[in-house]
Protein backbone atom coordinates (compact mmCIF):
# COMPACT_ATOMS: atom_id res chain seq x y z
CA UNK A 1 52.10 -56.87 -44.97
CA UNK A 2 49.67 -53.79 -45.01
CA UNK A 3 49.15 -51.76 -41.85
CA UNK A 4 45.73 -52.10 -40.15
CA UNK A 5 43.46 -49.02 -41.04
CA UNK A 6 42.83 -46.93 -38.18
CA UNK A 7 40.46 -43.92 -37.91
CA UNK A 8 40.21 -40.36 -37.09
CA UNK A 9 36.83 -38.24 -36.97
CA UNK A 10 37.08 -35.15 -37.59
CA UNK A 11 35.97 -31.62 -39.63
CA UNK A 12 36.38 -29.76 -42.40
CA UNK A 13 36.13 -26.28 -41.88
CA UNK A 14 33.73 -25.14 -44.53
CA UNK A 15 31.34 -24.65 -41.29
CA UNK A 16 32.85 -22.10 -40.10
CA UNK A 17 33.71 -19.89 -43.65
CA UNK A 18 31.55 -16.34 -43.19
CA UNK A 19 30.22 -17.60 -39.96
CA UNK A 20 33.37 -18.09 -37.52
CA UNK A 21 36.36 -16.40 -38.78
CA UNK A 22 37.76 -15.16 -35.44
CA UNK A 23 40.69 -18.65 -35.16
CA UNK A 24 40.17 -18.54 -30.95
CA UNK A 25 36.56 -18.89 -31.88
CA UNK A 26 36.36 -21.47 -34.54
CA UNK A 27 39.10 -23.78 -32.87
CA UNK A 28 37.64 -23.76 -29.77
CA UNK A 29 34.29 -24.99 -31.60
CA UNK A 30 36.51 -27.87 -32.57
CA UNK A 31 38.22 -28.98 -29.96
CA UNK A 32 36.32 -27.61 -26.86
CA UNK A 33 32.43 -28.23 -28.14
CA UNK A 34 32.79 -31.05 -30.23
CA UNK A 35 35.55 -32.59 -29.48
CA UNK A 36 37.35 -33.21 -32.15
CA UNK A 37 40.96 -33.24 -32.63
CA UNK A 38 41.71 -33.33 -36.28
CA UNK A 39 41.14 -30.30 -38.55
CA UNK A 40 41.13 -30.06 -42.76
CA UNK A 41 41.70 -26.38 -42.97
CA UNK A 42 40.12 -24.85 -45.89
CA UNK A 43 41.65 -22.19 -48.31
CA UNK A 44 38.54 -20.17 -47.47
CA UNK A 45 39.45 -19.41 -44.59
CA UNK A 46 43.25 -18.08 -45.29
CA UNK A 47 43.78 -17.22 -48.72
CA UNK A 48 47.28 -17.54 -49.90
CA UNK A 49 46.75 -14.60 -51.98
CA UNK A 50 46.02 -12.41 -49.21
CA UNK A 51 49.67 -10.11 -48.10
CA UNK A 52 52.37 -12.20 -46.55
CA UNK A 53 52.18 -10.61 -43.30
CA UNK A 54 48.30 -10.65 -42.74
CA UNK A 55 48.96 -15.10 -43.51
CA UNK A 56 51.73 -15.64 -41.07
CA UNK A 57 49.86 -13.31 -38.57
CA UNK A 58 46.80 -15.16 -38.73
CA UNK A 59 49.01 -18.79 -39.04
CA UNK A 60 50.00 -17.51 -35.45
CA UNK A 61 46.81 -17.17 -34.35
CA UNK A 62 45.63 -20.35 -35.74
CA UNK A 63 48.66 -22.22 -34.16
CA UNK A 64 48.28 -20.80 -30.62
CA UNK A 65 44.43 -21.44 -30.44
CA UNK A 66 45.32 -25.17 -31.78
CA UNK A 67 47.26 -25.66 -28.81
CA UNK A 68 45.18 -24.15 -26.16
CA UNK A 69 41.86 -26.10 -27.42
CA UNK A 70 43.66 -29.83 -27.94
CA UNK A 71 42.99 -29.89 -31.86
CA UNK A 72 45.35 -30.35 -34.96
CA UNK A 73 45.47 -28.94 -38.83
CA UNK A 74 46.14 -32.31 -39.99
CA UNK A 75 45.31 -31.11 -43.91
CA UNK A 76 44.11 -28.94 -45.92
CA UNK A 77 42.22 -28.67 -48.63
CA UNK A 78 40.36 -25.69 -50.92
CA UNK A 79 36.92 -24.60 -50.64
CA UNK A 80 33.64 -23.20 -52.38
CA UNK A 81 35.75 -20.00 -53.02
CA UNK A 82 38.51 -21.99 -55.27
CA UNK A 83 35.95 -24.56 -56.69
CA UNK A 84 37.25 -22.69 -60.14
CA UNK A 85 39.30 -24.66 -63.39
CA UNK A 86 42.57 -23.18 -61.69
CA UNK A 87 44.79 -25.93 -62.98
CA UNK A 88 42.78 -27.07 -65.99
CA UNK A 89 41.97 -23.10 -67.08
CA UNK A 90 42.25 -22.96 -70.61
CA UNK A 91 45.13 -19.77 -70.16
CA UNK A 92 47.98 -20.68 -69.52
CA UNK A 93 49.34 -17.44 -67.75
CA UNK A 94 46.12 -18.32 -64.88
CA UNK A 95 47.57 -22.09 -64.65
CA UNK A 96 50.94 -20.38 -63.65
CA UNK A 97 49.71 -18.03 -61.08
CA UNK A 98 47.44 -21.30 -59.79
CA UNK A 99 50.44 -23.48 -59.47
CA UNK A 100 52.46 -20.55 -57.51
CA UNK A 101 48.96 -20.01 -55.45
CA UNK A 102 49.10 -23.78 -54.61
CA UNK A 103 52.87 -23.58 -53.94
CA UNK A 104 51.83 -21.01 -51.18
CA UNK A 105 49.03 -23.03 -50.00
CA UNK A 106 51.73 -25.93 -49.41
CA UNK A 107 54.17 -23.31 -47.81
CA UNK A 108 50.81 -22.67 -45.16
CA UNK A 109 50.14 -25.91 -45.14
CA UNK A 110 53.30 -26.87 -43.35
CA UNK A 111 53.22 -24.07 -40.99
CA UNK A 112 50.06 -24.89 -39.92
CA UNK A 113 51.71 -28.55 -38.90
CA UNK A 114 49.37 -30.49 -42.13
CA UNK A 115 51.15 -33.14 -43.11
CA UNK A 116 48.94 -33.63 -46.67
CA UNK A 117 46.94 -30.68 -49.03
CA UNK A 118 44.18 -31.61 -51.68
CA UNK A 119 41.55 -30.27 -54.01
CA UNK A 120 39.29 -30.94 -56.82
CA UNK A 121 41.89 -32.38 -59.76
CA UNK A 122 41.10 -29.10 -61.74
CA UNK A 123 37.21 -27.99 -63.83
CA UNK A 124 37.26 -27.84 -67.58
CA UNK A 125 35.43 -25.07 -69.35
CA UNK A 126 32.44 -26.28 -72.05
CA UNK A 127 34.39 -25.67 -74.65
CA UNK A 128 37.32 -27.16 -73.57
CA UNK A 129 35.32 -30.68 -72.53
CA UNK A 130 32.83 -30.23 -75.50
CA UNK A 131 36.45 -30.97 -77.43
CA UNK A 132 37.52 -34.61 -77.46
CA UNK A 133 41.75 -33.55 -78.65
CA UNK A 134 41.64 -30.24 -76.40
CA UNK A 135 40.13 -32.18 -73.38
CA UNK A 136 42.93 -34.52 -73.08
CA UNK A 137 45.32 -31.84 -74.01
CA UNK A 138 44.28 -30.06 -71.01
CA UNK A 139 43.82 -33.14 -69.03
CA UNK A 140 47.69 -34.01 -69.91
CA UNK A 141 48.34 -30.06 -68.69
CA UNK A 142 46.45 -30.86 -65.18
CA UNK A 143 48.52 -33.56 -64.56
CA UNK A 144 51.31 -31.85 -65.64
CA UNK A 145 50.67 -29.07 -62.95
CA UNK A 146 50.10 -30.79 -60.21
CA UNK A 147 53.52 -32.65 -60.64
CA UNK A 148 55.50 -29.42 -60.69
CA UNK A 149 53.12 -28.48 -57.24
CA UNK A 150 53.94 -31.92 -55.77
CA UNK A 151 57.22 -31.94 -56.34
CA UNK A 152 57.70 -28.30 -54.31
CA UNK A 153 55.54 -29.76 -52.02
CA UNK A 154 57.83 -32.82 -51.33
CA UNK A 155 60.63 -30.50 -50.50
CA UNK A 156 58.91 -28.84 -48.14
CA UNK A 157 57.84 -31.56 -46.45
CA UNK A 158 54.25 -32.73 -46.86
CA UNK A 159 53.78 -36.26 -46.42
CA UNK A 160 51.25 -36.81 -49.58
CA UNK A 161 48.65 -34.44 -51.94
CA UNK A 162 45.34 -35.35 -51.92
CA UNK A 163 42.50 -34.83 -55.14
CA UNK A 164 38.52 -34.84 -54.41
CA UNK A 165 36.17 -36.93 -57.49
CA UNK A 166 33.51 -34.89 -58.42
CA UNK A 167 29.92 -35.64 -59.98
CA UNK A 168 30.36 -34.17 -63.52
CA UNK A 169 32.75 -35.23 -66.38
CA UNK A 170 34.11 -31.21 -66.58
CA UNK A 171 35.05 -31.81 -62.40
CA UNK A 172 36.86 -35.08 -63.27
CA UNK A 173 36.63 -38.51 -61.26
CA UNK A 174 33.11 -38.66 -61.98
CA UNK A 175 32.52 -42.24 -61.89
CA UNK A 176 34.45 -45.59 -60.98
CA UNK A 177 36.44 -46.06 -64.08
CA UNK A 178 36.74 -42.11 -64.61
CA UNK A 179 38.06 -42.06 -61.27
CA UNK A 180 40.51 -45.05 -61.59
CA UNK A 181 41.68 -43.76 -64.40
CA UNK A 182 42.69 -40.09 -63.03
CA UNK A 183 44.42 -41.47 -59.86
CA UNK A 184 46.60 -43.83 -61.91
CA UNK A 185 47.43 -41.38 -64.57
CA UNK A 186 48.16 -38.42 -61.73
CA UNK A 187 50.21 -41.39 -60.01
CA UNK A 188 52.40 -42.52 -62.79
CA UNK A 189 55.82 -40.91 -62.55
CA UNK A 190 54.69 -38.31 -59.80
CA UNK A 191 57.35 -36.96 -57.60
CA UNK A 192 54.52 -37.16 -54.57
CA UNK A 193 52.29 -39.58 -53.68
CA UNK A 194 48.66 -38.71 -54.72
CA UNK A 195 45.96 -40.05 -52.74
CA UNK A 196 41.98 -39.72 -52.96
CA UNK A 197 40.25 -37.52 -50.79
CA UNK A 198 36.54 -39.62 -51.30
CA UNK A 199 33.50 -37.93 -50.93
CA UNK A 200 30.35 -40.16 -50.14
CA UNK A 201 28.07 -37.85 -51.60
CA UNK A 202 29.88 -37.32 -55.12
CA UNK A 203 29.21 -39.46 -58.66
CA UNK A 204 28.02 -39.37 -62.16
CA UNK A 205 23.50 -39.40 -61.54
CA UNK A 206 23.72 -39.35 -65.65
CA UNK A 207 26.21 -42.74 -65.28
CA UNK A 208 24.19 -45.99 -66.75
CA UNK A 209 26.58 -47.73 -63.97
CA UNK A 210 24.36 -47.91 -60.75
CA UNK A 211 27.73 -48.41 -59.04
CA UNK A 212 28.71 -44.92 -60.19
CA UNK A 213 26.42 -43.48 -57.91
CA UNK A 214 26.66 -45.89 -55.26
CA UNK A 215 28.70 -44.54 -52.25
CA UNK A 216 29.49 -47.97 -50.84
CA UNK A 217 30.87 -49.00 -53.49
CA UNK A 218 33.24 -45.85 -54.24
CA UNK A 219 34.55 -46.93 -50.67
CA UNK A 220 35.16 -50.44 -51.35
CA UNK A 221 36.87 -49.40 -54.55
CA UNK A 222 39.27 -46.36 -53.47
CA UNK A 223 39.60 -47.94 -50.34
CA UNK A 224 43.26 -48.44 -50.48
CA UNK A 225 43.42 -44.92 -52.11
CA UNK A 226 42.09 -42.82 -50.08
CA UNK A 227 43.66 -41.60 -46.69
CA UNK A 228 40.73 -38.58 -46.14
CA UNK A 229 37.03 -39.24 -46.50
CA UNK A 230 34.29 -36.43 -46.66
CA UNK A 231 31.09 -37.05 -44.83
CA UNK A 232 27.69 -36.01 -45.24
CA UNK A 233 24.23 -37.30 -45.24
CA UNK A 234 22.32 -37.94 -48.60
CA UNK A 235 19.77 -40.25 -49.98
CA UNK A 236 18.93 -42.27 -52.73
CA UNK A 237 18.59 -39.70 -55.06
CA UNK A 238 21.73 -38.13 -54.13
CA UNK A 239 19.85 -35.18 -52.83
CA UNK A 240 22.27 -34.15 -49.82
CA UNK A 241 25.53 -33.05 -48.34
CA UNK A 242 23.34 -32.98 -45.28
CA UNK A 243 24.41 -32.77 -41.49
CA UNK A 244 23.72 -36.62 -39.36
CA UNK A 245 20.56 -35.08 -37.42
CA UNK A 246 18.16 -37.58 -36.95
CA UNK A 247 15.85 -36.12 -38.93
CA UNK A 248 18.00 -36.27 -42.09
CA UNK A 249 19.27 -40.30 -41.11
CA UNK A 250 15.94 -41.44 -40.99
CA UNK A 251 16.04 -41.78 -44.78
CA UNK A 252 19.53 -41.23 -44.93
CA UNK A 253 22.12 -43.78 -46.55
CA UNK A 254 25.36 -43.21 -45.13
CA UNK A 255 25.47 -45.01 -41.82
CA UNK A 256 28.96 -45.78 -40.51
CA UNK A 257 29.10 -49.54 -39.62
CA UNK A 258 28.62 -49.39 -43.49
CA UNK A 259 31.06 -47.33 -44.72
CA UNK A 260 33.29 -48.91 -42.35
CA UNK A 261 32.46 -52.08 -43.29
CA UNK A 262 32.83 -51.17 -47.20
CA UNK A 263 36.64 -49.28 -46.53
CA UNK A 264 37.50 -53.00 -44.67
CA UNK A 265 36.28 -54.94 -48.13
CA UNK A 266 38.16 -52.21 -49.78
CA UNK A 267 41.41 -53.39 -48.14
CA UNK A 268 41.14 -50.13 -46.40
CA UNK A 269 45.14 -49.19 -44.46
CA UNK A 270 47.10 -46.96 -42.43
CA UNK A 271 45.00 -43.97 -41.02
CA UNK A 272 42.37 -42.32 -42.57
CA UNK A 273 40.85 -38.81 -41.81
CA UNK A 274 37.10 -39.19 -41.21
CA UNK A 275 35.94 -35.68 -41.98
CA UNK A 276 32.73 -34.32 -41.46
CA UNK A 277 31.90 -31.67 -44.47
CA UNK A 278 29.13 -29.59 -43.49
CA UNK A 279 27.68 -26.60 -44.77
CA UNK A 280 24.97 -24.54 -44.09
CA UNK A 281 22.90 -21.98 -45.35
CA UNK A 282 22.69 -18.42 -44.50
CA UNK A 283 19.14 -19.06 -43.70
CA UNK A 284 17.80 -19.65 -40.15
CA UNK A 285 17.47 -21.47 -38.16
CA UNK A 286 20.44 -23.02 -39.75
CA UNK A 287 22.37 -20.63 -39.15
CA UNK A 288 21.69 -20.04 -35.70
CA UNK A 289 21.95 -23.76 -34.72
CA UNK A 290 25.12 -24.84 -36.36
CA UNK A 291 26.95 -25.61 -33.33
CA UNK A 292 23.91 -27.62 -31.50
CA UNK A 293 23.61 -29.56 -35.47
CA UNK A 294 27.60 -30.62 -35.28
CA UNK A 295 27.21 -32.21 -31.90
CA UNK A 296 24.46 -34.15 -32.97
CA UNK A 297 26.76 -35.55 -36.19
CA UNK A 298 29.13 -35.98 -34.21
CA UNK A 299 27.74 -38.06 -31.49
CA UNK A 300 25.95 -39.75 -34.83
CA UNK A 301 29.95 -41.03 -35.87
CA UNK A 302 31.55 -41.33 -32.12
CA UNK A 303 30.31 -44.68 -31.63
CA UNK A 304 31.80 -45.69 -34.23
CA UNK A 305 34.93 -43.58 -34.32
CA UNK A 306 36.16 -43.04 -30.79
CA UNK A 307 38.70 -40.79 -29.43
């Protein structure tokens, strides 16, 4: 018998990247403004190829102002700054300093108290995806990479690794069957379990499949994969990754009674992270009124999703 899903709102921390890099400062956003408890710490915001020293002094940091605000780095995950091919790059010698950069991220990742770390699978280069034999050559390599990560990963504890579809065939997951396909393949003889970090916002706009851009059902399909969901507002035309003002639901898509609903058909189980993943512009107002524009996404979810 499957376990009942239960759920957890809570934030990535691609917010903060530029904006609040102090840890007292961005926690206490978290846990003391919005009131939130769960955290997806991004690599953005503690690069594992920064000096030893200047990572466990800032884990420290991060640790301590966890505790005094209330809040928890239950994953992590990387960011816009490591959106790059990493472990699909076509030289090998960058694959092995990616898998040793990922080992690292797994090392913070447990001294930060995650239990689970993710990313996008890995971005081919044009020429690379351009060639049918080379793509799946590379693909196989991927696959192969993330094993060795997950299996250092297992011994040092993390629960599960977690991979993001994206909305190109280069990113990888791009569609229903694209994705199904990936997540099987990554699963089959893995030393970790690999889950599905969904994004409601992501899929194929070139697919013929209407489904393939239909974030309803991506939930109702990965349901039972997919421990983390990212949140954002978008419409129709997939214009988006948009904050839950009112403004932006009016004509907005994702409401959650629906993409709870569509996890529960989905044969949704066991908890799942519901993480808001907001950006914002260096532009103002935006970037003025970041904190007042969580709140209101929040309170959009926390009927839904409370404490």
């Amino acid at each position: 018998m499957t376990e009942a899903p239960t759920y957890t709102l809570g934030i990535n921390t691609g917010f903060a990247v530029n904006r609040y890099s102090e840890p007292d400062e961005w926690v206490r956003i978290v846990g003391s403004e919005l009131g939130l408890k769960a955290i997806q710490f991004t690599a953005d915001m503690l690069n594992p190829d920064l000096p030893a020293k200047i990572v466990a002094d800032n884990v420290k940091r991060i640790t301590a102002a966890c505790e005094r605000h209330g809040t928890a780095i239950t994953s992590t995950f990387t960011g816009a700054f490591t959106r790059v091919n990493h472990l699909a790059h076509p030289d090998r010698e960058v694959q092995l300093h990616w898998i040793d950069w990922f080992k690292r991220f797994a090392d913070i990742s447990i001294d930060l108290g995650a239990r689970a770390m993710g990313s996008h699978f890995g971005i081919f280069t044009h020429r690379d995806n351009g060639d049918p034999a080379r793509r799946e050559e590379r693909r196989r390599q991927n696959i192969d990479n993330w094993h060795e990560i997950g299996r250092y990963a297992k011994e040092r504890g993390l629960g599960y690794l977690t991979w993001e579809p994206m909305s190109i065939g280069r990113e990888q997951g791009e569609t229903l069957a694209e994705c199904r396909r990936l997540q099987d393949d990554v699963n089959a003889g893995a030393p970790i379990r690999f889950g599905v970090c969904l994004d409601v916002d992501h899929g194929d706009v070139s697919s013929p499949n209407p489904s393939d851009t239909d974030p309803y059902a991506w939930l109702s399909s990965f349901a039972a994969d997919s421990p983390q969901i990212h949140l954002k507002q978008s419409s129709k035309d997939k214009g988006g990754h948009w904050p839950f003002t009112k403004a932006n639901n009016q004509n907005g898509r994702i409401q959650p009674r629906l993409v709870l609903d569509a996890l529960k058909t989905g044969d949704a189980h066991g908890p799942i992270e519901m993480l808001l993943e907001l950006s914002f512009r260096e532009r103002e107002p935006a970037d003025s009124t970041v904190v007042e524009v969580l709140k209101e996404s929040v309170a959009f979810w926390r009927s839904d999703i409370p404490n």
